[in-house]
C-alpha atoms as a PDB file:
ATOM      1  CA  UNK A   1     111.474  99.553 162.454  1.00  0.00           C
ATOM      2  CA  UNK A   2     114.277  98.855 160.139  1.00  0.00           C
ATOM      3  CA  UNK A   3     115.422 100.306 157.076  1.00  0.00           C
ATOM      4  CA  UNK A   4     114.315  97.132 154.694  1.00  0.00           C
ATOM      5  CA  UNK A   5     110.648  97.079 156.358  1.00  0.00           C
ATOM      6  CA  UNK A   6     110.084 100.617 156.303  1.00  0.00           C
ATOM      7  CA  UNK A   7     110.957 100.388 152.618  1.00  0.00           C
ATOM      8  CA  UNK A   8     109.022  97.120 152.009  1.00  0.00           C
ATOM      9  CA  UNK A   9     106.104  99.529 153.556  1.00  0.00           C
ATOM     10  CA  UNK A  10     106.410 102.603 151.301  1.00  0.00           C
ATOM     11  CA  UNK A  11     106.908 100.709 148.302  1.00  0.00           C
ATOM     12  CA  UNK A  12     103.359  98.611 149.410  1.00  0.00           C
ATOM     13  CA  UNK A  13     101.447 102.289 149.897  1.00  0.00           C
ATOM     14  CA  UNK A  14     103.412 103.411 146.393  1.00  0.00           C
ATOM     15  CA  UNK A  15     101.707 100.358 145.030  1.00  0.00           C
ATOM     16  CA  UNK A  16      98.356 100.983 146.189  1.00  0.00           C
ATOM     17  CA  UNK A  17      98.816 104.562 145.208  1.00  0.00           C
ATOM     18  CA  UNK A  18      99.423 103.852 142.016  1.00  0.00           C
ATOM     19  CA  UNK A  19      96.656 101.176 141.227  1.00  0.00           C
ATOM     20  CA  UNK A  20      94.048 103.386 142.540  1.00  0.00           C
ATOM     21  CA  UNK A  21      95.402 106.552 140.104  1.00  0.00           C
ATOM     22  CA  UNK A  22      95.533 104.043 137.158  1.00  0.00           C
ATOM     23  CA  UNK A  23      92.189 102.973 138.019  1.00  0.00           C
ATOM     24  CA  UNK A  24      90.309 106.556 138.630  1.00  0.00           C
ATOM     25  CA  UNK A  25      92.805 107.656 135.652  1.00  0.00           C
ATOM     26  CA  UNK A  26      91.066 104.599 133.770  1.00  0.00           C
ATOM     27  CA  UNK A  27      87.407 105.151 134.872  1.00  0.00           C
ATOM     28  CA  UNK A  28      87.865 109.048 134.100  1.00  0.00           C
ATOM     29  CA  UNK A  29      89.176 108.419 130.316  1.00  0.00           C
ATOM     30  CA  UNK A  30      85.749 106.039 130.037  1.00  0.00           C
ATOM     31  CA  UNK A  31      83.543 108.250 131.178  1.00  0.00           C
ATOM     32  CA  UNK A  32      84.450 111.047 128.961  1.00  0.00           C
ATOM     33  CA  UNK A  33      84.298 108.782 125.918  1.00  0.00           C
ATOM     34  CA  UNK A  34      80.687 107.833 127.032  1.00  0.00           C
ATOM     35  CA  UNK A  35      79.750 111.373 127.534  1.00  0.00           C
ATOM     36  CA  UNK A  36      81.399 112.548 123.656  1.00  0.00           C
ATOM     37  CA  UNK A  37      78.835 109.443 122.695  1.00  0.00           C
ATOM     38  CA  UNK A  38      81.869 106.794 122.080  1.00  0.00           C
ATOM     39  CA  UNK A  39      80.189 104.253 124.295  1.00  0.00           C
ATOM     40  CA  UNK A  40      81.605 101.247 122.594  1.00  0.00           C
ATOM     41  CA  UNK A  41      84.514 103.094 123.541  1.00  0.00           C
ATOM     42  CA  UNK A  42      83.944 104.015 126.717  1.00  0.00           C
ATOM     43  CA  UNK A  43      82.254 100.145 127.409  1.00  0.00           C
ATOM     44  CA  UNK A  44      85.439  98.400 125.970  1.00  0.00           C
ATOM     45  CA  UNK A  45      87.308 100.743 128.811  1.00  0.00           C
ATOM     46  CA  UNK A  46      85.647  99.499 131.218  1.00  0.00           C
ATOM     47  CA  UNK A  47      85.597  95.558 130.685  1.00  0.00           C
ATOM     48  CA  UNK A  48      89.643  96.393 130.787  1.00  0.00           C
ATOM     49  CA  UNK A  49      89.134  97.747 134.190  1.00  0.00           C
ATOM     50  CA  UNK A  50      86.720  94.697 135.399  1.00  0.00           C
ATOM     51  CA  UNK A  51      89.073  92.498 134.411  1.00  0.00           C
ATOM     52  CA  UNK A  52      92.294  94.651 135.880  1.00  0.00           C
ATOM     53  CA  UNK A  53      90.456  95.430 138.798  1.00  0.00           C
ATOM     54  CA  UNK A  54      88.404  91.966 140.081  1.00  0.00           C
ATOM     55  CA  UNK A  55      87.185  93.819 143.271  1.00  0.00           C
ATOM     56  CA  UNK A  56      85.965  96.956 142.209  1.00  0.00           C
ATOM     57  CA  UNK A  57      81.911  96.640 141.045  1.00  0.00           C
ATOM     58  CA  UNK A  58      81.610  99.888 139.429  1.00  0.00           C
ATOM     59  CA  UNK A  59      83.098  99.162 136.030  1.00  0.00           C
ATOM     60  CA  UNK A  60      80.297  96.219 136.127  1.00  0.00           C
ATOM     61  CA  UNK A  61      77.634  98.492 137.228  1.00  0.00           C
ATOM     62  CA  UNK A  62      78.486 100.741 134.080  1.00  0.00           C
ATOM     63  CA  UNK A  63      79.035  98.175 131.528  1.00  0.00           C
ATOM     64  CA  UNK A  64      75.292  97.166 132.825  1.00  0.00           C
ATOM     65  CA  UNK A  65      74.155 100.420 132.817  1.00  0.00           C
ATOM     66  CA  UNK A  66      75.385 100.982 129.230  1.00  0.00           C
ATOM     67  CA  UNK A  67      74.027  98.179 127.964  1.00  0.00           C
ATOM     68  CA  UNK A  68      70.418  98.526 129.508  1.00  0.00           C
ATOM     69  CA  UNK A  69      70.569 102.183 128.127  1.00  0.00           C
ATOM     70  CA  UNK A  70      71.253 100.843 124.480  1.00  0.00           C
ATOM     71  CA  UNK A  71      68.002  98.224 124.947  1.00  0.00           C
ATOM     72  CA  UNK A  72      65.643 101.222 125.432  1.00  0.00           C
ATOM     73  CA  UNK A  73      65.831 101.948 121.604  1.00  0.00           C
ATOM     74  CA  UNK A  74      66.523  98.522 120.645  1.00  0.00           C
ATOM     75  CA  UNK A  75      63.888  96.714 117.974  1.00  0.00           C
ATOM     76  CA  UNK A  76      65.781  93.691 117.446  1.00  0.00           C
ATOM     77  CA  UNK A  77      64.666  90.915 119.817  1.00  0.00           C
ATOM     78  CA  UNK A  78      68.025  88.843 119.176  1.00  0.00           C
ATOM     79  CA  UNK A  79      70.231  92.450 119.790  1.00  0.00           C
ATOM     80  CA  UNK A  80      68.263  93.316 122.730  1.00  0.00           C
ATOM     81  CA  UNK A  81      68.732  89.851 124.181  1.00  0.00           C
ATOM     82  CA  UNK A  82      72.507  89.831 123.652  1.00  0.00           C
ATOM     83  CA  UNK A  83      72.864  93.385 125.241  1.00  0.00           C
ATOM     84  CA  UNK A  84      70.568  92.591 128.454  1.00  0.00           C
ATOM     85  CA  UNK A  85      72.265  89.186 129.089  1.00  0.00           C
ATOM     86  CA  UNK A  86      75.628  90.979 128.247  1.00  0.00           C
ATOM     87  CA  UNK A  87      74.334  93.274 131.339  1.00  0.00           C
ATOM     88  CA  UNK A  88      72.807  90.470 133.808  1.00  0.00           C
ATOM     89  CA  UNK A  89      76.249  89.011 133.541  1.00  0.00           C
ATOM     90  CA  UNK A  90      78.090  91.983 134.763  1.00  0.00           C
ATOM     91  CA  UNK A  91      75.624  92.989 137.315  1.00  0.00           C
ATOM     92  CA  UNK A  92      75.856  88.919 139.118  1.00  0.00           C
ATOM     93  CA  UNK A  93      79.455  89.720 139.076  1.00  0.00           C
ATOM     94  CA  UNK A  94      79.027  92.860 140.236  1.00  0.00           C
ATOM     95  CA  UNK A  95      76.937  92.014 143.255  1.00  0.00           C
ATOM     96  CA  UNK A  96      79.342  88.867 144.627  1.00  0.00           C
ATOM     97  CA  UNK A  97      81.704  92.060 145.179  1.00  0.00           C
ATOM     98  CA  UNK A  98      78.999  94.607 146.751  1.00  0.00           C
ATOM     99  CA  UNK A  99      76.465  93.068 148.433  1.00  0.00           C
ATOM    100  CA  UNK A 100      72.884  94.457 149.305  1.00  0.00           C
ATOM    101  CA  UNK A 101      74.189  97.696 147.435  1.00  0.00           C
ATOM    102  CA  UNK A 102      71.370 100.296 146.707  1.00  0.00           C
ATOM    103  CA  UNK A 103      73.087 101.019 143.319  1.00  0.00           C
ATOM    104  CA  UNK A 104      73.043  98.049 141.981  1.00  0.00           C
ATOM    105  CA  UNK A 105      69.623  96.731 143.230  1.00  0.00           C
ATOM    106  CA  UNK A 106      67.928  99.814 140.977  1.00  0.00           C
ATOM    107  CA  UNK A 107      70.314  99.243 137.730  1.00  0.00           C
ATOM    108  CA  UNK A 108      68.837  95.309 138.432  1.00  0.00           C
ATOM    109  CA  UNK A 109      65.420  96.791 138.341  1.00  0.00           C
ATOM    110  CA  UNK A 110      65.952  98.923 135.432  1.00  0.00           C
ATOM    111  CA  UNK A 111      67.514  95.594 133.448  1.00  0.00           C
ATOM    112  CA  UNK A 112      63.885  93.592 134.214  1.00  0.00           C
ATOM    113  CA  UNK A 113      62.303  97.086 133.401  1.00  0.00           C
ATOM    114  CA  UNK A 114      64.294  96.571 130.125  1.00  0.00           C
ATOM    115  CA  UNK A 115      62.469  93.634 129.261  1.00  0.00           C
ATOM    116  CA  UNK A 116      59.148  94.690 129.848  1.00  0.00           C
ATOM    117  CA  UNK A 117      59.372  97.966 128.207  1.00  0.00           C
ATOM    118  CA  UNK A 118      60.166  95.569 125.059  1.00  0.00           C
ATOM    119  CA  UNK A 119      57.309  92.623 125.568  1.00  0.00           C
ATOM    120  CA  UNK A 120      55.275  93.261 128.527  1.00  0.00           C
ATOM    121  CA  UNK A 121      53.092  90.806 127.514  1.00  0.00           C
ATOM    122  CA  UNK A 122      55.913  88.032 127.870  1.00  0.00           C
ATOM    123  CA  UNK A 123      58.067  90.010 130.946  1.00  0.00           C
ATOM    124  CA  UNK A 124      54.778  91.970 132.553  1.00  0.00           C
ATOM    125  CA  UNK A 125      54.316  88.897 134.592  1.00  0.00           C
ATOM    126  CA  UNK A 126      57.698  87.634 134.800  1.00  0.00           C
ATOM    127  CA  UNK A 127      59.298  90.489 136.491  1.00  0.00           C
ATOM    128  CA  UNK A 128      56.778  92.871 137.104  1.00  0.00           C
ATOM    129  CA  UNK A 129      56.380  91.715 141.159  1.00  0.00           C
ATOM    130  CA  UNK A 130      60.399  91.340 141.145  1.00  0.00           C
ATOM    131  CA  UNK A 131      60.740  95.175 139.804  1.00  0.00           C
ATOM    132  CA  UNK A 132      58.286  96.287 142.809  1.00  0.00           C
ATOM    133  CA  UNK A 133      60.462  94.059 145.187  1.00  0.00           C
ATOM    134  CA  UNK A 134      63.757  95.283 144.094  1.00  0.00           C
ATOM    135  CA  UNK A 135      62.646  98.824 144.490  1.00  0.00           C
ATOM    136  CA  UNK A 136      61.703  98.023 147.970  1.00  0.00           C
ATOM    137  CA  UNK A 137      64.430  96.640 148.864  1.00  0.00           C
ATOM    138  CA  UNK A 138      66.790  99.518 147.737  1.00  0.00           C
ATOM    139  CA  UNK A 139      64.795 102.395 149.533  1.00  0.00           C
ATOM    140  CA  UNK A 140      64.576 100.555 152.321  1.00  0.00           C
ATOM    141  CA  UNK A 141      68.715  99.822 152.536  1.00  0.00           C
ATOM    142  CA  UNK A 142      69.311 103.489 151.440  1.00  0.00           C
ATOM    143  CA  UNK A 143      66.349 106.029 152.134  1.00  0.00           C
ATOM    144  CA  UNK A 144      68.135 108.830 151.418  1.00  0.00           C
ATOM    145  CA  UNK A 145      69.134 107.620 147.324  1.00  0.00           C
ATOM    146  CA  UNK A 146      67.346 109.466 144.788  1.00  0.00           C
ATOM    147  CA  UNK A 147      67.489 106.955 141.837  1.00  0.00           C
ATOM    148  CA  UNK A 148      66.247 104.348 144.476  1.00  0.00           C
ATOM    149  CA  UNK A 149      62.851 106.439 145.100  1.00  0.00           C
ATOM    150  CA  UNK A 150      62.451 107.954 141.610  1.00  0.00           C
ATOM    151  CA  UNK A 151      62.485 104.243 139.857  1.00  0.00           C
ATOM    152  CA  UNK A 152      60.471 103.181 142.884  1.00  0.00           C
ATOM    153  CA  UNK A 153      57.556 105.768 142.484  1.00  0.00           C
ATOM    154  CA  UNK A 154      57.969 105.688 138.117  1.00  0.00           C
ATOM    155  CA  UNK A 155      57.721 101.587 138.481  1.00  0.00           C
ATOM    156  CA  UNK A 156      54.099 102.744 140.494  1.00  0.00           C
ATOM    157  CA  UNK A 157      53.490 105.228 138.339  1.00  0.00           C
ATOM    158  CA  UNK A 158      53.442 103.230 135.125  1.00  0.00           C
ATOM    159  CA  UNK A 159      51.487 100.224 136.627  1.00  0.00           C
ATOM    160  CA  UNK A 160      49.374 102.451 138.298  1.00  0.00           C
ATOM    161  CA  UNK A 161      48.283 103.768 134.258  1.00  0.00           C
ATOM    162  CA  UNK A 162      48.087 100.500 133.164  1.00  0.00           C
ATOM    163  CA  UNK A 163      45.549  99.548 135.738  1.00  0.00           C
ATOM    164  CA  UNK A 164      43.331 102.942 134.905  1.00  0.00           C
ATOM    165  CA  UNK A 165      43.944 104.227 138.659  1.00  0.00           C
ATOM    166  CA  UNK A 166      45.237 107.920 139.810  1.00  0.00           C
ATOM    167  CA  UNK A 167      48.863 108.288 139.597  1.00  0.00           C
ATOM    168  CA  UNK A 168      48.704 111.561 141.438  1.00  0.00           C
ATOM    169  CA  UNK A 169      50.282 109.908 144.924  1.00  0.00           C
ATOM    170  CA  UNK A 170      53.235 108.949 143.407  1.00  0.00           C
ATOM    171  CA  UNK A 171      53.694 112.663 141.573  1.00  0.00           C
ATOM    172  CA  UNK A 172      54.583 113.355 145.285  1.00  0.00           C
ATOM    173  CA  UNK A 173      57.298 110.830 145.431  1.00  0.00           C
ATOM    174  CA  UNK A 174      58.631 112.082 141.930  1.00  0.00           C
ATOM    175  CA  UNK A 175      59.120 115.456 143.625  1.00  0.00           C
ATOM    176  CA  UNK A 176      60.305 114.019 147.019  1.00  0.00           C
ATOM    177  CA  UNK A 177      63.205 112.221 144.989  1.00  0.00           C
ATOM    178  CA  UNK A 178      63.985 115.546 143.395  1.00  0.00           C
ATOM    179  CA  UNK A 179      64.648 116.788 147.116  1.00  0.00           C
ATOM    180  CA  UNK A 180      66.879 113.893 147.522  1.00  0.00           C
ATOM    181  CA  UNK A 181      68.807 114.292 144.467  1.00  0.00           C
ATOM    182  CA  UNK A 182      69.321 117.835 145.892  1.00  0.00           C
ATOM    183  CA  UNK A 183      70.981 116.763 148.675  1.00  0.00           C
ATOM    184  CA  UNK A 184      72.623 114.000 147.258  1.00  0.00           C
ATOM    185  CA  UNK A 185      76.440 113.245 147.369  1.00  0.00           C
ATOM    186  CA  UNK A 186      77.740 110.171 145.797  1.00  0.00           C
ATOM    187  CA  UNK A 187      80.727 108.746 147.645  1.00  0.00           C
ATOM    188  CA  UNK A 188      83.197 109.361 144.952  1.00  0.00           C
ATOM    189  CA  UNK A 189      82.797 111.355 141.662  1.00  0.00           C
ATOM    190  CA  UNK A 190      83.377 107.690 139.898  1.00  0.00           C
ATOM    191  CA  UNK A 191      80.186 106.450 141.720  1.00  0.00           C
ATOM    192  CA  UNK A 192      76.116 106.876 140.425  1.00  0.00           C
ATOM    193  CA  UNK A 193      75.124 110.183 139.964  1.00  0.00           C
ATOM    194  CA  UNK A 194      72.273 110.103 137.266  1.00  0.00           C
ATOM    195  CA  UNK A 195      68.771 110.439 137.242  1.00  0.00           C
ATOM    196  CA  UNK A 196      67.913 114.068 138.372  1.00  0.00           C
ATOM    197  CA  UNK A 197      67.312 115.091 134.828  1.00  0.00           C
ATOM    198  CA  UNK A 198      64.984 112.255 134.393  1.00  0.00           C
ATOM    199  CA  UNK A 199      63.036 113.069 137.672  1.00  0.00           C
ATOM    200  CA  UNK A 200      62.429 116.795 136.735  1.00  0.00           C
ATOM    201  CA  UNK A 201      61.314 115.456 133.281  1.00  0.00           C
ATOM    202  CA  UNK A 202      58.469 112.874 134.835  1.00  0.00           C
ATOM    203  CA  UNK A 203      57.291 115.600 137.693  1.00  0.00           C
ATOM    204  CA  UNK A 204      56.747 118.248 134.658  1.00  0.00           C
ATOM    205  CA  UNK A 205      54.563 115.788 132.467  1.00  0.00           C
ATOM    206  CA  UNK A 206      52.655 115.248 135.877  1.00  0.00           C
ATOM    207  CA  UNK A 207      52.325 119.017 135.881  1.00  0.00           C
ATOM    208  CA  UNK A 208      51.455 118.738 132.687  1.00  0.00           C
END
């Protein structure tokens, strides 16, 4: 190999090197504004990094994320709109780079979940079969992901309640998705890693 290719070769892997630091350097700095409770912060981060960074999903997944986390409290129909549509658009980009990804298939579900928690009477029918089928789909891809078969089983949960039937069965699942948050080891400390808390939380009230 000569001189000028093994040089043209290091200074490739230096480059890759590099952009990968910036971009778990970047991801890092956003997270820890989202946890101190800067998340317009932390959310403007990570639009820099979807744009820097066209083929990685997860600064999509979290700008989604963010956004469907702000809708839970929202009143304002024209606010919530803005924020879920704001998410729908990063999560379509986000699955052209990542298809029939587990991850992304549950923050999907929790969008539509978004809307119904605001006007089930307009969204109930709208998304309520796609919610069921999206959950499917994602436990059935990944078995083993915990967020995957605790919003499958709290999706059963709630429409079992809203149909008057025993939601005992799925209090099961609830505490077989606690065993696979347990076990649970997300490919990369910048990947999903929620949800646990939120598990233990429904499985007490079923205790309850």
């Amino acid at each position: 190999m000569s001189k000028n290719l093994i040089l043209i070769v290091f200074l490739f892997i230096i480059g890759l090197t590099q952009a990968q630091t910036n971009f778990e350097n970047g991801m890092t700095k956003a997270f820890e504004l989202w946890q101190a409770n800067k998340t317009d912060e932390a959310e403007n981060i990570f639009e820099r990094i979807a744009k820097a960074e066209p083929k990685e999903w997860l600064p999509n997944y979290y700008i989604a994320q963010i956004n469907s986390l702000k809708s839970w409290t929202e009143k304002d129909a024209t606010v919530l709109k803005a924020q879920l549509d704001k998410a729908q658009k990063h999560l379509d980009k986000a699955m052209l780079k990542s298809e029939s990804n587990t991850e992304l298939l549950v923050m999907q579900a929790q969008v539509f979940t978004n809307w119904v928690a605001f006007d089930g009477m307009t969204y109930g029918m709208k998304y309520g079969a796609k919610i069921a089928e999206l959950y499917e789909k994602a436990t059935t891809i990944d078995p083993t992901n915990p967020r995957a078969a605790l919003g499958k089983a709290e999706w059963a949960m709630g429409s079992a309640k809203y149909f008057g039937k025993d939601t005992a069965p799925y209090c099961k699942e609830i505490d077989a998705s606690i065993e696979l948050f347990n076990t649970f080891k997300p490919e990369s400390s910048l990947h999903p890693n929620w949800g646990k808390e939120r598990a233990k939380a429904v499985a007490k009230d079923c205790k309850a």
